[in-house]
N, C-alpha and C. Protein backbone atom coordinates (compact mmCIF):
# COMPACT_ATOMS: atom_id res chain seq x y z
N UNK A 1 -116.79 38.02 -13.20
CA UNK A 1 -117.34 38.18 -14.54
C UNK A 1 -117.41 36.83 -15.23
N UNK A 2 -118.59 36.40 -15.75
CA UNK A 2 -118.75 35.23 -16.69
C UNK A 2 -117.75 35.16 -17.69
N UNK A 3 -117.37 34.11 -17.63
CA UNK A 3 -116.31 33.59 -18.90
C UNK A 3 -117.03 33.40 -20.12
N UNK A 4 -116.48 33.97 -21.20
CA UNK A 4 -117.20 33.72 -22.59
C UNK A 4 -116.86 32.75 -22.87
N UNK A 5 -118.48 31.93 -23.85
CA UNK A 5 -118.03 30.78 -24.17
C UNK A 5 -117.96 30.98 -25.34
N UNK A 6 -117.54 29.74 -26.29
CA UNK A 6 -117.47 29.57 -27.80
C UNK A 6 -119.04 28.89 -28.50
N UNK A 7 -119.06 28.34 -27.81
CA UNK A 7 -120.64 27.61 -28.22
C UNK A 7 -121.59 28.48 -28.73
N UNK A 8 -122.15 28.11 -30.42
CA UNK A 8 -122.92 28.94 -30.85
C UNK A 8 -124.39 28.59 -30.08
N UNK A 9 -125.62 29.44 -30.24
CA UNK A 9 -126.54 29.45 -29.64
C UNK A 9 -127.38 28.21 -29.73
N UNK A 10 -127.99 27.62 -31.25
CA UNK A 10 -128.21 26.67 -31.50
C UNK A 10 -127.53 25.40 -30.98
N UNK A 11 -126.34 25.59 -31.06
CA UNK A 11 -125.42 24.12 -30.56
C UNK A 11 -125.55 24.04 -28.94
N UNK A 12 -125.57 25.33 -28.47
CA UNK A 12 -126.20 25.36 -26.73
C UNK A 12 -127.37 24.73 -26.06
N UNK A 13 -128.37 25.27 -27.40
CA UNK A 13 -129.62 24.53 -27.27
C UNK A 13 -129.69 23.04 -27.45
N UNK A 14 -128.64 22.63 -27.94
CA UNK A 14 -129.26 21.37 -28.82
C UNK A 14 -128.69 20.34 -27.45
N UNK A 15 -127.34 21.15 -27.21
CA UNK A 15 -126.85 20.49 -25.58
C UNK A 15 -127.57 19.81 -24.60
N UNK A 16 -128.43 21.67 -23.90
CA UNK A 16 -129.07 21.12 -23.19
C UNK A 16 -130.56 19.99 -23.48
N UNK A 17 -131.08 20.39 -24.51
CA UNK A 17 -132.09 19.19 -25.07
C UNK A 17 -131.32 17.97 -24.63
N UNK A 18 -129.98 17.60 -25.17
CA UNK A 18 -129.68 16.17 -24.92
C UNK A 18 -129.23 15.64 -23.59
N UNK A 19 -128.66 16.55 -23.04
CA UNK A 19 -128.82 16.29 -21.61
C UNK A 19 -130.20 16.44 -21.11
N UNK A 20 -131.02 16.51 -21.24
CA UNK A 20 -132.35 16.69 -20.67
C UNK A 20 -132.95 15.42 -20.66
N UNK A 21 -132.80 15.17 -22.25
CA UNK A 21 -133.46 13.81 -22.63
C UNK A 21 -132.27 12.42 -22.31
N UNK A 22 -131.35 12.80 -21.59
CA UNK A 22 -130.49 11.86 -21.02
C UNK A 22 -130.72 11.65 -19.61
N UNK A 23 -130.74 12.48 -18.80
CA UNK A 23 -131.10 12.82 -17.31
C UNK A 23 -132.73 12.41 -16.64
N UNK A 24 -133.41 12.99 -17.81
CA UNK A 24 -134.42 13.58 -17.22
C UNK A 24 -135.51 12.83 -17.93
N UNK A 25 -136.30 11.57 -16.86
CA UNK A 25 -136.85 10.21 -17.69
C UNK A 25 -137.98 10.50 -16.81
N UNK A 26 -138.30 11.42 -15.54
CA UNK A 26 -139.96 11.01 -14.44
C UNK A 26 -140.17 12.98 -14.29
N UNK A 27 -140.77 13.31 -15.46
CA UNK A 27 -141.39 14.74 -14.73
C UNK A 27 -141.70 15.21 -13.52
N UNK A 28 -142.86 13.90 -13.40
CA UNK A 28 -143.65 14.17 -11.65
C UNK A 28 -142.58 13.80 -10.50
N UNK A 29 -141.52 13.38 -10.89
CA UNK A 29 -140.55 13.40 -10.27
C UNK A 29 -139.95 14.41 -9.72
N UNK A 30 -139.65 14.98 -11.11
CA UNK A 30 -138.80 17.00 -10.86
C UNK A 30 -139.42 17.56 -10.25
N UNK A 31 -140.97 17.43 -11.22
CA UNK A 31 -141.94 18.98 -10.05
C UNK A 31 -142.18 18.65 -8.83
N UNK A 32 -141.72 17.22 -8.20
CA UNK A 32 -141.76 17.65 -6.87
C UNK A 32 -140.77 17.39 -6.19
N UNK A 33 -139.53 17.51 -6.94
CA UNK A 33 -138.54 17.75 -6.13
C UNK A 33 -137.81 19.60 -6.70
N UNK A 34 -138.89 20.02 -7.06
CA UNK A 34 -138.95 21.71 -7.59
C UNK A 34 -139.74 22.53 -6.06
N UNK A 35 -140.19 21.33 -5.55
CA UNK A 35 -140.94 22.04 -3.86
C UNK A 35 -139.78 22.33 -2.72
N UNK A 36 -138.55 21.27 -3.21
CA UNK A 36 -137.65 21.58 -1.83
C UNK A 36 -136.59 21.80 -2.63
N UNK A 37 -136.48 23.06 -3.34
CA UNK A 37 -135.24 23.73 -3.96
C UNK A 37 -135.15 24.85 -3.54
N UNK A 38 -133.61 24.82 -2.88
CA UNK A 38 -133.52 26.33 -1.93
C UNK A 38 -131.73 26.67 -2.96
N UNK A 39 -131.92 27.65 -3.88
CA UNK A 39 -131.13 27.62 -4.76
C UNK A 39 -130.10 28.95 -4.12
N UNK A 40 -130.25 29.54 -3.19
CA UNK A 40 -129.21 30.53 -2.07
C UNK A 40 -128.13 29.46 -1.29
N UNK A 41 -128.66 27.96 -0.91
CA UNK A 41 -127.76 26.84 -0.49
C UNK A 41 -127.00 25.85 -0.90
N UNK A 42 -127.14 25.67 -2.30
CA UNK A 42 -126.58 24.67 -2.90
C UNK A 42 -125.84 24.98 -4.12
N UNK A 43 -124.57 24.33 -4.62
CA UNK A 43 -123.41 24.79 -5.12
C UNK A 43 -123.63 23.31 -5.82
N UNK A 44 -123.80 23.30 -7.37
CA UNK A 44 -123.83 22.51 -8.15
C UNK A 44 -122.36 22.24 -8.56
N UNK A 45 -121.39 23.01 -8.40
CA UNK A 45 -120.10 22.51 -9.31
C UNK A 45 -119.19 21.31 -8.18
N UNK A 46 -118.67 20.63 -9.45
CA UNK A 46 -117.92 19.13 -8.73
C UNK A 46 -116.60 19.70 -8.14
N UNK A 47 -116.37 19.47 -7.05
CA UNK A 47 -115.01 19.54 -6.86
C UNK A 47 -114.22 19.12 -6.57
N UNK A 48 -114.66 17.49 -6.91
CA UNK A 48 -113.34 16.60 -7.50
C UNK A 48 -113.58 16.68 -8.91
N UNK A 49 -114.41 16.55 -9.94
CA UNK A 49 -113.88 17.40 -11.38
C UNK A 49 -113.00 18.52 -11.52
N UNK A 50 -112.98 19.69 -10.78
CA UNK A 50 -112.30 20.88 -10.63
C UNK A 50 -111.09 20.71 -10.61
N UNK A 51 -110.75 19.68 -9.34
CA UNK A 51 -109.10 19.36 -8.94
C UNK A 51 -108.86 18.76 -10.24
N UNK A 52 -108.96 17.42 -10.95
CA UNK A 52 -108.84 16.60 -11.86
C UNK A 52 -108.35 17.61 -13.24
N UNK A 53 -109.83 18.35 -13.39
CA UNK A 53 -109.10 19.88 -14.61
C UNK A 53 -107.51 20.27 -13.97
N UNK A 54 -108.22 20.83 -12.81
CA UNK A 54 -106.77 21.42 -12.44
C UNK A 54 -105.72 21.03 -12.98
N UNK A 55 -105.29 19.78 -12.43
CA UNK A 55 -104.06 19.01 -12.78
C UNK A 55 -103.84 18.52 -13.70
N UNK A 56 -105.04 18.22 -14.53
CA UNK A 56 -105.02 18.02 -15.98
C UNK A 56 -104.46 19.56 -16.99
N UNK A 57 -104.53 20.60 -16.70
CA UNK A 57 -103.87 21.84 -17.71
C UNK A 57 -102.27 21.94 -17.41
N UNK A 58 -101.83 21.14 -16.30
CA UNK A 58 -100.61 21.20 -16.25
C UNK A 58 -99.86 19.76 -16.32
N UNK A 59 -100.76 18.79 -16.80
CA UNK A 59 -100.31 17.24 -17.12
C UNK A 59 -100.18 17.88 -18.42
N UNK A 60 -100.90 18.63 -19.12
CA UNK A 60 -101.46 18.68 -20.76
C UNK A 60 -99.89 18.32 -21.63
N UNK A 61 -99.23 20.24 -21.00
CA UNK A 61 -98.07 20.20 -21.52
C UNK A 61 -96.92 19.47 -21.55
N UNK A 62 -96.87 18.37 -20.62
CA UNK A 62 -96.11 17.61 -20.56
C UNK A 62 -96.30 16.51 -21.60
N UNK A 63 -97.69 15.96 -21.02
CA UNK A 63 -97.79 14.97 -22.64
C UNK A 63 -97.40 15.34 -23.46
N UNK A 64 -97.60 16.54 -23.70
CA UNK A 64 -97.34 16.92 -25.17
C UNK A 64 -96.34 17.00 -25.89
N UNK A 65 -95.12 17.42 -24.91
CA UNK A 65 -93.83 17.24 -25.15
C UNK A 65 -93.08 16.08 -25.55
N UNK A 66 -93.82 14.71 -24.19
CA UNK A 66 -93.41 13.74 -24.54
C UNK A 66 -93.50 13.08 -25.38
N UNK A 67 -95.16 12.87 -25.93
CA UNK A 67 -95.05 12.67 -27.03
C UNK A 67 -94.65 13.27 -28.65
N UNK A 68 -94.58 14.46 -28.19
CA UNK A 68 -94.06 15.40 -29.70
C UNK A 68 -92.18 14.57 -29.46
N UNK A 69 -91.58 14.30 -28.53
CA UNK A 69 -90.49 13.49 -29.11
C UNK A 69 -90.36 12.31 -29.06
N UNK A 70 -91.77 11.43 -28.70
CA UNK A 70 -91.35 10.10 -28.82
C UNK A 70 -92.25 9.91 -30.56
N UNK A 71 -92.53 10.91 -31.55
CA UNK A 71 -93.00 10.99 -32.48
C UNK A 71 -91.78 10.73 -33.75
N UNK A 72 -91.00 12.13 -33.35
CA UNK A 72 -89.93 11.97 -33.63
C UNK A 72 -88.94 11.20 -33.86
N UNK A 73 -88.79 10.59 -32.19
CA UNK A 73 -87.64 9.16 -32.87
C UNK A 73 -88.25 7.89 -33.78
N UNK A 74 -89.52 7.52 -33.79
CA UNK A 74 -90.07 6.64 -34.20
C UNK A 74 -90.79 6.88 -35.52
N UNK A 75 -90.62 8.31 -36.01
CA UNK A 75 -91.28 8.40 -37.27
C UNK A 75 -91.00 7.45 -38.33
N UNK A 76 -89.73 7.57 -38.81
CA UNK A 76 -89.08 7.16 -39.88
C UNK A 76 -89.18 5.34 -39.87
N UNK A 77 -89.33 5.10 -38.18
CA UNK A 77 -89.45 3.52 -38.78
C UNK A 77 -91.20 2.86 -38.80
N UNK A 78 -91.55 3.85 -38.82
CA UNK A 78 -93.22 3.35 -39.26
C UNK A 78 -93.36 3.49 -40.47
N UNK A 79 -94.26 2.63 -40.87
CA UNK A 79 -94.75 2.71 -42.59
C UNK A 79 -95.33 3.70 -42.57
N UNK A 80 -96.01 4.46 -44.08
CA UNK A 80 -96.09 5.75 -43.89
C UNK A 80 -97.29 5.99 -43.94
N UNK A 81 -98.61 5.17 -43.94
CA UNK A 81 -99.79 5.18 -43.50
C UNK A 81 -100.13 5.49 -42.05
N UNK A 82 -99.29 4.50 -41.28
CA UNK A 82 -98.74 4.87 -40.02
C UNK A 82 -98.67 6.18 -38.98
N UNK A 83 -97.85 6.85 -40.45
CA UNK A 83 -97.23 7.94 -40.02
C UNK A 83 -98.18 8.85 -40.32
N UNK A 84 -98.82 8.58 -41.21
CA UNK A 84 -99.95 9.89 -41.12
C UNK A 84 -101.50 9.53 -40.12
N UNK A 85 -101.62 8.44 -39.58
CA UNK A 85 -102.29 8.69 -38.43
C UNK A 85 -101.46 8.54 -37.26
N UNK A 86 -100.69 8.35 -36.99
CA UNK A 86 -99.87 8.77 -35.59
C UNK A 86 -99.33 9.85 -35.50
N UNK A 87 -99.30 11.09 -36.74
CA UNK A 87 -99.66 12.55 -36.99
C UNK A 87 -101.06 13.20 -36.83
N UNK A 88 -101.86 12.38 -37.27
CA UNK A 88 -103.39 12.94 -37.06
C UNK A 88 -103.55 13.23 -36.00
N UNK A 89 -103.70 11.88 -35.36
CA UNK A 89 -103.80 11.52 -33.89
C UNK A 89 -103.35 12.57 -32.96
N UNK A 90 -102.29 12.67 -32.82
CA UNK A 90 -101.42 13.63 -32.01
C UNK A 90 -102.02 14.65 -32.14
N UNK A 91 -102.34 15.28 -33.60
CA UNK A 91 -102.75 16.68 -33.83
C UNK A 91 -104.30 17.47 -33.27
N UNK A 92 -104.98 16.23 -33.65
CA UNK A 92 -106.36 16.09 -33.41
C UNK A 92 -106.76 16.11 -31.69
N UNK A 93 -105.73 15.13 -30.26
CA UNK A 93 -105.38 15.83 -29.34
C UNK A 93 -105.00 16.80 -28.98
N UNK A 94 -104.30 17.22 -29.40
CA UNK A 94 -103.36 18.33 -28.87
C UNK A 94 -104.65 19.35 -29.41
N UNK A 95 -105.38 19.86 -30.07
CA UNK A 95 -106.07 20.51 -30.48
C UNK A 95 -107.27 20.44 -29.56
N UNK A 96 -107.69 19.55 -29.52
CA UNK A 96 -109.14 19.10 -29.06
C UNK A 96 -108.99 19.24 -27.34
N UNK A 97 -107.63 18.77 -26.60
CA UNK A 97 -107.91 18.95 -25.34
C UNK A 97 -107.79 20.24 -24.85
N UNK A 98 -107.14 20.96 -25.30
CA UNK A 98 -107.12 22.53 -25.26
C UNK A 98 -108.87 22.69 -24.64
N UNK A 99 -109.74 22.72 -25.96
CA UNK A 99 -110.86 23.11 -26.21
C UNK A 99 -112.07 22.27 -25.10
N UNK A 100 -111.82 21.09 -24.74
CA UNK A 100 -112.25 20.54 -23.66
C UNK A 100 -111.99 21.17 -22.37
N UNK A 101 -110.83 21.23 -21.74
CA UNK A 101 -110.44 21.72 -20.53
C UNK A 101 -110.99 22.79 -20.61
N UNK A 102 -111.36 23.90 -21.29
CA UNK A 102 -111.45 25.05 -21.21
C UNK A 102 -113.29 24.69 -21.21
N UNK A 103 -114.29 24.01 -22.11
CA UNK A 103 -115.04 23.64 -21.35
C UNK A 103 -115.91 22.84 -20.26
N UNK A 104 -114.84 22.09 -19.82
CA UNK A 104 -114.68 21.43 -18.80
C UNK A 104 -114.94 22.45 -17.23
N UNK A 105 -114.01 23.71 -17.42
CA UNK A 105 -113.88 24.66 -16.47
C UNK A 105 -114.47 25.60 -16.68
N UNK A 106 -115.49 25.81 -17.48
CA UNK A 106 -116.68 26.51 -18.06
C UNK A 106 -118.25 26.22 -17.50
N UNK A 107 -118.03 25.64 -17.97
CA UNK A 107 -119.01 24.33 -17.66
C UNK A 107 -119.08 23.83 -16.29
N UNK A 108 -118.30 23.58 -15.49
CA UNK A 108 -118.22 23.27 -14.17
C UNK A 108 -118.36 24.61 -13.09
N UNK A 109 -117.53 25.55 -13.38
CA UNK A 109 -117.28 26.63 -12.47
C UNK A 109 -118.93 27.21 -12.31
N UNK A 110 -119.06 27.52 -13.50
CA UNK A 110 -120.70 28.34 -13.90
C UNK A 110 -121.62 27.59 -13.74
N UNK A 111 -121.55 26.45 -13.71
CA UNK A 111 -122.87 25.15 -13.77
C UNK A 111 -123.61 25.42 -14.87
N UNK A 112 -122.93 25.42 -16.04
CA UNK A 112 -123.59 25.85 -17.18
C UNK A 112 -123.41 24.50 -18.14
N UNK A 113 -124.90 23.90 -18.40
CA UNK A 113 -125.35 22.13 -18.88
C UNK A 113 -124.48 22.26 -20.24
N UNK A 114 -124.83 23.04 -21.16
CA UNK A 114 -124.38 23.21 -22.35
C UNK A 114 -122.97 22.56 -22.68
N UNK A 115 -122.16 23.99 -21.73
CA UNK A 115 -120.64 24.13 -21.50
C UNK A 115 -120.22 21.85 -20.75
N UNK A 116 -121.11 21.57 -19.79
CA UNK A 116 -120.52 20.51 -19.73
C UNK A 116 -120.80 19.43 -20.28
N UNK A 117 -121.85 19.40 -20.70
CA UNK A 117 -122.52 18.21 -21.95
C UNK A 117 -121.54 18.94 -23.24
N UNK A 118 -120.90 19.37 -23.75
CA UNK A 118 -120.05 19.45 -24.83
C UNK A 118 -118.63 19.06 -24.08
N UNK A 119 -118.25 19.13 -23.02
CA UNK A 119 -116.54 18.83 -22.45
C UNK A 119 -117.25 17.12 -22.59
N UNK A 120 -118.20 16.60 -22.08
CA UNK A 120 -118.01 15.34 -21.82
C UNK A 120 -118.00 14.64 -23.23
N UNK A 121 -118.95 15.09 -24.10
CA UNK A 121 -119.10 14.56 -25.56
C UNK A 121 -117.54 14.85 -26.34
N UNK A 122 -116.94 15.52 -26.16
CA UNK A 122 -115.66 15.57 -26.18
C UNK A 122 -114.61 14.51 -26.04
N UNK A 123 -115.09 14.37 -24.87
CA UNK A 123 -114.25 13.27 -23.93
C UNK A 123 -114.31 11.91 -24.38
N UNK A 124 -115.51 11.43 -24.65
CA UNK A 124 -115.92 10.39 -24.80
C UNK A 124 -115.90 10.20 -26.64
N UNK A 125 -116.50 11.15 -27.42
CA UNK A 125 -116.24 10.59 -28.81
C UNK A 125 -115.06 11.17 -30.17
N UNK A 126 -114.10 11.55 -29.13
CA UNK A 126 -112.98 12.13 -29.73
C UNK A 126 -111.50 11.64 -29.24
N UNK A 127 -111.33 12.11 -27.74
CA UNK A 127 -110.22 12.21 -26.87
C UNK A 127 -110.11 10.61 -26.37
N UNK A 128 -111.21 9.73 -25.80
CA UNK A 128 -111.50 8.41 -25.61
C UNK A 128 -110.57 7.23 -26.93
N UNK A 129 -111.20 7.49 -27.90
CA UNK A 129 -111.01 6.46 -29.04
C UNK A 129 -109.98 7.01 -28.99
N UNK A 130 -108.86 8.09 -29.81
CA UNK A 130 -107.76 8.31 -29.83
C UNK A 130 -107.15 7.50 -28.99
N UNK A 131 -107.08 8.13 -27.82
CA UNK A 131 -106.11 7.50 -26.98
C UNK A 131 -106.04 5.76 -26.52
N UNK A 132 -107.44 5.19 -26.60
CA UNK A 132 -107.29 4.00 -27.25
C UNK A 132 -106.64 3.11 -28.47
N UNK A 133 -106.51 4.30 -28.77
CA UNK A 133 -105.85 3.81 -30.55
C UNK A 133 -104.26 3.57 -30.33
N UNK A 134 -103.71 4.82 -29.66
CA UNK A 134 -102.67 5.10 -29.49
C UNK A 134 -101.98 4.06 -28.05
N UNK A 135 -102.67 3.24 -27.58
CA UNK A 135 -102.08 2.45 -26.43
C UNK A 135 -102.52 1.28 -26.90
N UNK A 136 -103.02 0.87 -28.11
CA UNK A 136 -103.67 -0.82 -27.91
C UNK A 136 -102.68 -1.06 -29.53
N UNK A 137 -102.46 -0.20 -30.25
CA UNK A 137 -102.26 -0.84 -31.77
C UNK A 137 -100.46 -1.30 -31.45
N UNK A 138 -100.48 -2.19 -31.69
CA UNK A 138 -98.95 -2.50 -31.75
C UNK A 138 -98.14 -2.47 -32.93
N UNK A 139 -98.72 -2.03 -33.98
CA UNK A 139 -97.67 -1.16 -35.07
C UNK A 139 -97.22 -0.11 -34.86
N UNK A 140 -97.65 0.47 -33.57
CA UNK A 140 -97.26 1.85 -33.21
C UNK A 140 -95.94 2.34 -32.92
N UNK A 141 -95.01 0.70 -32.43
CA UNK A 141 -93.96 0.66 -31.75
C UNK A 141 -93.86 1.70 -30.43
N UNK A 142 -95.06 1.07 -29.63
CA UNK A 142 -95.50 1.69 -28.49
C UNK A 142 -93.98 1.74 -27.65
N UNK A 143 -93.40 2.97 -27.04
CA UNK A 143 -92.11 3.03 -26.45
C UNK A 143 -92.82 3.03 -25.04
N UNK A 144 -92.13 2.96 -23.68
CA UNK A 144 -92.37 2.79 -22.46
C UNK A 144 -92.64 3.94 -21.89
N UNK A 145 -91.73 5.17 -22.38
CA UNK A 145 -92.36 6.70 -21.74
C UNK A 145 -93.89 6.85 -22.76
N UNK A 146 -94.05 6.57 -23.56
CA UNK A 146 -95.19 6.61 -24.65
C UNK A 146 -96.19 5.85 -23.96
N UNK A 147 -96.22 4.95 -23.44
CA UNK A 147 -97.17 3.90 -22.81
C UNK A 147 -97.18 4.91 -21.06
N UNK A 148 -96.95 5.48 -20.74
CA UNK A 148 -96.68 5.76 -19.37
C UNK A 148 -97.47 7.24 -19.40
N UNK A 149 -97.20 8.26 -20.40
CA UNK A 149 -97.87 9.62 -20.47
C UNK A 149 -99.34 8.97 -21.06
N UNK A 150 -99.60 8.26 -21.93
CA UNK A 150 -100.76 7.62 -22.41
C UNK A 150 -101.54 7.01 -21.77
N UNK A 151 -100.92 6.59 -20.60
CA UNK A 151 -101.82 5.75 -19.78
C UNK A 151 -101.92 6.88 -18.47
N UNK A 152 -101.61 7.96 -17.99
CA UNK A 152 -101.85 8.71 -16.73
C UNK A 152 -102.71 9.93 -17.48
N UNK A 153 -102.61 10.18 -18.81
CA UNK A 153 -103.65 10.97 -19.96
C UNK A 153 -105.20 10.12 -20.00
N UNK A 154 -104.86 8.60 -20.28
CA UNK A 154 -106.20 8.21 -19.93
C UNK A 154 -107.29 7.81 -18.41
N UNK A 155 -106.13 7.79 -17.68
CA UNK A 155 -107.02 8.11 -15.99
C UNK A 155 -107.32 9.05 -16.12
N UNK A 156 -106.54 10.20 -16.02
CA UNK A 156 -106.98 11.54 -15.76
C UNK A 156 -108.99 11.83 -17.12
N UNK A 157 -108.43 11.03 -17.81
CA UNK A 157 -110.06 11.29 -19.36
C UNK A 157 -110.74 10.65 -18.32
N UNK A 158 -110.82 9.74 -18.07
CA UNK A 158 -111.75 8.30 -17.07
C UNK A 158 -112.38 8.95 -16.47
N UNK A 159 -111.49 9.39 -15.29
CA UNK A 159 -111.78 9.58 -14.05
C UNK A 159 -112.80 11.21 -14.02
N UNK A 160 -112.49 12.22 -15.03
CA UNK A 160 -113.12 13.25 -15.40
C UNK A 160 -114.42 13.46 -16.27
N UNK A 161 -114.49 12.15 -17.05
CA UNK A 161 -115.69 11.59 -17.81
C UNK A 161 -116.73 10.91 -16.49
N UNK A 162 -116.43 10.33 -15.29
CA UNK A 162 -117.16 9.73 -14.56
C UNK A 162 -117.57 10.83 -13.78
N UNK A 163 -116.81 11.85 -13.05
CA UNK A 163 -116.96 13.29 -12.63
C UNK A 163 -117.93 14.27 -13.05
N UNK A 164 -117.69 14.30 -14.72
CA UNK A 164 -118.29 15.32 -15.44
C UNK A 164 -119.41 14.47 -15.65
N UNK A 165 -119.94 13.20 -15.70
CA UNK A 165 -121.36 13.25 -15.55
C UNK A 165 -122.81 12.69 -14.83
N UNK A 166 -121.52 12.94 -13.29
CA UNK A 166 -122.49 12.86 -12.57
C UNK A 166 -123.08 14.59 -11.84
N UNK A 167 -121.81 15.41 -12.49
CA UNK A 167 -121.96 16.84 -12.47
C UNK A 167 -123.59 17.02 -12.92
N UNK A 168 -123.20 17.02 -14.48
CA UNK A 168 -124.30 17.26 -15.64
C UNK A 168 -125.66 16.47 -15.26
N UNK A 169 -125.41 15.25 -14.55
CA UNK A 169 -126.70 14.56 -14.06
C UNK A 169 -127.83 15.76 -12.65
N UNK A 170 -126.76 16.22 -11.93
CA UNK A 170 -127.36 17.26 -10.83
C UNK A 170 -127.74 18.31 -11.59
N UNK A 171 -126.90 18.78 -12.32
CA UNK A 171 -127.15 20.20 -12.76
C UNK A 171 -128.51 20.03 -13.89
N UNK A 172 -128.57 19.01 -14.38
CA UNK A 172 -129.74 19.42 -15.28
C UNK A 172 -131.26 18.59 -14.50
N UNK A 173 -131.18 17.90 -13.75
CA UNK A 173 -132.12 17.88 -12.53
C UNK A 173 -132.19 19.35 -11.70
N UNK A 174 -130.99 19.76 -11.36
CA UNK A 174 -132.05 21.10 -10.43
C UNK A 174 -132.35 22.33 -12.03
N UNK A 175 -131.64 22.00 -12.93
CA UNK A 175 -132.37 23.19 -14.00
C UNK A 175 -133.91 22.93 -14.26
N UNK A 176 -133.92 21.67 -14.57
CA UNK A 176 -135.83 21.47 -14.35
C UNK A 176 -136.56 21.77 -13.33
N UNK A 177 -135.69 21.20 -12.07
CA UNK A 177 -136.63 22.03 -10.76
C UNK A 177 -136.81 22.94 -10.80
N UNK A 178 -135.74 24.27 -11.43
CA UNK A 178 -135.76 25.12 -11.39
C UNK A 178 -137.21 25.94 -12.01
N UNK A 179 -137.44 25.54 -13.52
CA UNK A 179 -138.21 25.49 -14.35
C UNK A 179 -139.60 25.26 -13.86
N UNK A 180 -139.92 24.38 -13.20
CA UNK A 180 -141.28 23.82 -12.59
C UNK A 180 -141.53 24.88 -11.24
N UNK A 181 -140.54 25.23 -10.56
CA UNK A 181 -140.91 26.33 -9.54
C UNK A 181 -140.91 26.85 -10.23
N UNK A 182 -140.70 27.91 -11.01
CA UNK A 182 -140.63 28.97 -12.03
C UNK A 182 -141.97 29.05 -12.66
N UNK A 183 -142.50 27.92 -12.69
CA UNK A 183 -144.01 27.70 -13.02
C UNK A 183 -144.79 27.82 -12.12
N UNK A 184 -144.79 27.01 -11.40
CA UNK A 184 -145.76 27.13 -9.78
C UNK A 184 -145.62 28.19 -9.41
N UNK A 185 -144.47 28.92 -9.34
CA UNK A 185 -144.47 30.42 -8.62
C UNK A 185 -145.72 31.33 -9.79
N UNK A 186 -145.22 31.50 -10.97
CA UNK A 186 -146.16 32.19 -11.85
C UNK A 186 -147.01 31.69 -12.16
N UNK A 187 -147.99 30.64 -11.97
CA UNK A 187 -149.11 30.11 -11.60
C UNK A 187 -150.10 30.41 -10.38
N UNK A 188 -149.42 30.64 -9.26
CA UNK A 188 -149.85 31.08 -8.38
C UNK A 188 -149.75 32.73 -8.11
N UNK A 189 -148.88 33.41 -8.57
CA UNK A 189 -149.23 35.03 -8.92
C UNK A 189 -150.92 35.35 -9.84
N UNK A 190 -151.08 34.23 -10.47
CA UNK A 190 -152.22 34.24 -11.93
C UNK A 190 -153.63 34.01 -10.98
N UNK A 191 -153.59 33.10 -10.23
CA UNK A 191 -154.78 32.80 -9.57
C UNK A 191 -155.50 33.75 -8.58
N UNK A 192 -155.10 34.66 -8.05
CA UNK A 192 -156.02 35.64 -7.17
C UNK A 192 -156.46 36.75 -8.19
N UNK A 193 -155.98 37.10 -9.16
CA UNK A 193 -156.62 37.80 -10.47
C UNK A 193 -157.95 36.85 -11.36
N UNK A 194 -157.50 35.48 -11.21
CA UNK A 194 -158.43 35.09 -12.04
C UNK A 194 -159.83 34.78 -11.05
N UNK A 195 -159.43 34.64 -9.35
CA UNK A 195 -160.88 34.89 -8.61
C UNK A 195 -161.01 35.69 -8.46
N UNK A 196 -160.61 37.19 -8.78
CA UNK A 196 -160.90 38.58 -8.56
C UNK A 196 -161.78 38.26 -9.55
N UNK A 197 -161.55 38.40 -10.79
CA UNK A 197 -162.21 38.15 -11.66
C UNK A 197 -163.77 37.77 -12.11
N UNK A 198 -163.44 36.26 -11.37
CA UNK A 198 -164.82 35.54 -11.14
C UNK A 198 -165.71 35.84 -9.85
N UNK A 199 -164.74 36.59 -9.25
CA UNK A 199 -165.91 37.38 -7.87
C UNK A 199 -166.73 38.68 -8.61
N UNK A 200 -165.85 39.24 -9.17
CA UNK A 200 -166.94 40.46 -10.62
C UNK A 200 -167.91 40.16 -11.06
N UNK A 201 -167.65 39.05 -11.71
CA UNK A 201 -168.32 38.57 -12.53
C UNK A 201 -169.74 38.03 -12.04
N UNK A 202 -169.67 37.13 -10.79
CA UNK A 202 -170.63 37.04 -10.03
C UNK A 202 -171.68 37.97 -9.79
N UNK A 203 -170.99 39.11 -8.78
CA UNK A 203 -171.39 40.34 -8.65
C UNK A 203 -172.25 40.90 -9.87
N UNK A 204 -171.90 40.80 -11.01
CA UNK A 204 -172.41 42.17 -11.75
C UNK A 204 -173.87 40.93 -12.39
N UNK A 205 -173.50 39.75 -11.96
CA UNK A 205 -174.61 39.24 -12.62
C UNK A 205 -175.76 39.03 -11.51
């Protein structure tokens, strides 16, 4: 059974538009690589993205821990500007990767463009900068387990951002192929009606 997604309809659409117009730069390109699409043989989902999720929903909770107490000991000696973005921060992760992984493995399992053009935009203009923030600022009083979950949190983003879009690069190339056979096929149902047609027509004149 299909996994429900969260993505409203409009924001689905607007997805795949941008992956389209990211991917997809030579038409006469697609429609003829829409001639040798045999869609009973080929399995669009990554499965080194898959493993990477994998192990990423059970890295999650650990970061999270670690850093929910390396927050703790270090609150009180940060200034308190500080302290309310090295609260944000944290919060704004912990929130946001939830909602990624889940379309990360949405998106991948189903080969559904939407579901993975939103995990990667995720990745890249939310989860990315954070965690940059949180390993480069040295008012942070960056601790060594803090530098260590932060830095195996950002391979695991890397390495799943490079994954997830070379995914989204296949998948929205064979969705156009798809589209252009989808045409040619019902293009060519149209044409022996329209010389039936013009053989009548002949005839009666």
């Amino acid at each position: 059974m299909a996994a429900h997604t969260p993505l409203p309809p409009n924001l689905r659409r607007g997805l795949v538009a941008f992956s389209g117009s990211l991917f997809i730069n030579n038409k006469t390109r697609d429609s003829g690589a829409a001639h040798s699409y045999h869609p009973a043989h080929e399995v669009l989902a990554s499965l080194p993205l898959q493993m990477m999720l994998y192990f990423n929903v059970y890295y999650f909770p650990v970061w999270f821990l670690a850093e929910g107490m390396m927050l703790q000991l270090k609150y009180q000696l940060l200034p308190q500007h500080y302290q309310f973005l090295l609260v944000t921060a944290f919060l704004i992760l912990s929130l946001v990767e939830g909602s990624r992984l889940y379309l990360g493995y949405v998106g991948n399992l189903q080969e559904k463009v939407p579901e993975l053009a939103g995990f990667l935009l995720l990745s890249f203009l939310i989860q990315l900068p954070l965690l940059l923030f949180l390993l480069t600022d040295s008012h942070l009083i960056r601790l060594p387990l803090e530098m260590a979950v932060h830095s195996l949190l950002l391979a695991f983003l890397l390495a799943e951002m490079a994954a997830a879009f070379l995914a989204l690069k296949t998948m929205t190339k064979q969705l156009v192929a798809q589209f252009y056979l989808r045409q040619l096929k019902e293009g060519g149902r149209g044409w022996p009606g329209q010389g039936g047609r013009g053989s009548q027509a002949a005839k009666e004149g």
